[in-house]
Protein backbone atom coordinates (compact mmCIF):
# COMPACT_ATOMS: atom_id res chain seq x y z
CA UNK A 1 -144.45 59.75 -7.47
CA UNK A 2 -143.49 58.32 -4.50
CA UNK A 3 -144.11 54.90 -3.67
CA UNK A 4 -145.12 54.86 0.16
CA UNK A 5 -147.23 58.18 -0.59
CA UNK A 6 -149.49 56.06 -3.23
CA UNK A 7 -149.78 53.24 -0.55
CA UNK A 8 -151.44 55.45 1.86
CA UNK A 9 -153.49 57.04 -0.52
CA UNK A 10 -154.50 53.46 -1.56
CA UNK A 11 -155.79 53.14 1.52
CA UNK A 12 -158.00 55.99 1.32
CA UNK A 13 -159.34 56.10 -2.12
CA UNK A 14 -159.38 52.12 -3.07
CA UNK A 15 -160.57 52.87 -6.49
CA UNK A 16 -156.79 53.32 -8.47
CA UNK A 17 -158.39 54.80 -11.55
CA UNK A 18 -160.33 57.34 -8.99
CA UNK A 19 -157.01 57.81 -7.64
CA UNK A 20 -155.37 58.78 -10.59
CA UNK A 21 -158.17 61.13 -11.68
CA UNK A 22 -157.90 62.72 -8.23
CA UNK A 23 -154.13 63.22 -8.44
CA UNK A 24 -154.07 64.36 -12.58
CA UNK A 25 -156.62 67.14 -11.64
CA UNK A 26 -155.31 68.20 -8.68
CA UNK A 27 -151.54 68.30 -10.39
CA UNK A 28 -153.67 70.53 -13.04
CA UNK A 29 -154.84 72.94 -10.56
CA UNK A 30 -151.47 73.43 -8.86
CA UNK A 31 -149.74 74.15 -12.18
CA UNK A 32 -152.65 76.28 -13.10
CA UNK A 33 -151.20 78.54 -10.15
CA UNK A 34 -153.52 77.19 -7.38
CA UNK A 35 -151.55 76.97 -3.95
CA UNK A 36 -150.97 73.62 -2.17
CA UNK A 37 -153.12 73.05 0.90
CA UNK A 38 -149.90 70.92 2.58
CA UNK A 39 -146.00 72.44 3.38
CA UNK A 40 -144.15 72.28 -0.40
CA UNK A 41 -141.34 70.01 1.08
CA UNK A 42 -137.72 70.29 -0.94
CA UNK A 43 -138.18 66.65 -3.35
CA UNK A 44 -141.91 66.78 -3.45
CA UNK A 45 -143.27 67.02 -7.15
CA UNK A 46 -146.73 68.32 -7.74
CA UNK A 47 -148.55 64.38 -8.11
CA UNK A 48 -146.43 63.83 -4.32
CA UNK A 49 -148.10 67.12 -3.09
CA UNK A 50 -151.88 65.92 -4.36
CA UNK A 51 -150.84 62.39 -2.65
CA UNK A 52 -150.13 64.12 0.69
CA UNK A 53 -153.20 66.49 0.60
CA UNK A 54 -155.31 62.86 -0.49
CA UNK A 55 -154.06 61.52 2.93
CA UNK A 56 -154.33 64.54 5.17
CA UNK A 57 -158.19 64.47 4.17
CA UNK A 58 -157.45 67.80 2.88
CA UNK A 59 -159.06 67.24 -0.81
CA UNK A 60 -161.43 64.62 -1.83
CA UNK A 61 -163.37 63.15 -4.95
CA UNK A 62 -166.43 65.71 -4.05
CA UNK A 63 -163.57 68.34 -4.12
CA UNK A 64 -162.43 67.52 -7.62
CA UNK A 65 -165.73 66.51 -9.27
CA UNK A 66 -166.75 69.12 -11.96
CA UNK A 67 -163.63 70.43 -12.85
């Protein structure tokens, strides 16, 4: 993962374990064959991809929860 991306997802979930839970499922669903909600960038590994949608608001715990 990249470093700055888990910075600035610090800074929007402040809980690290509820991080990491957000990013492990999230890595799950895209290699389950669910499509990223943010551009694939050339680089950009699947945890870098659930970073970047974490910081674009475009997933969140309440997304995640039951899975």
């Amino acid at each position: 993962m990249k470093a700055e991306l888990v910075e600035q997802a610090a800074q929007i979930v402040k809980d690290p374990p509820i991080l990491i839970n957000m990013v492990s499922k999230r890595v799950k669903q895209l290699n389950s064959g669910r499509s990223p909600l943010v551009e694939r960038r050339p680089g950009l590994r699947d945890a870098d991809l659930a970073l970047l949608e974490i910081i674009q608001g475009k997933i969140k715990l309440e997304d995640l929860q039951g899975e």
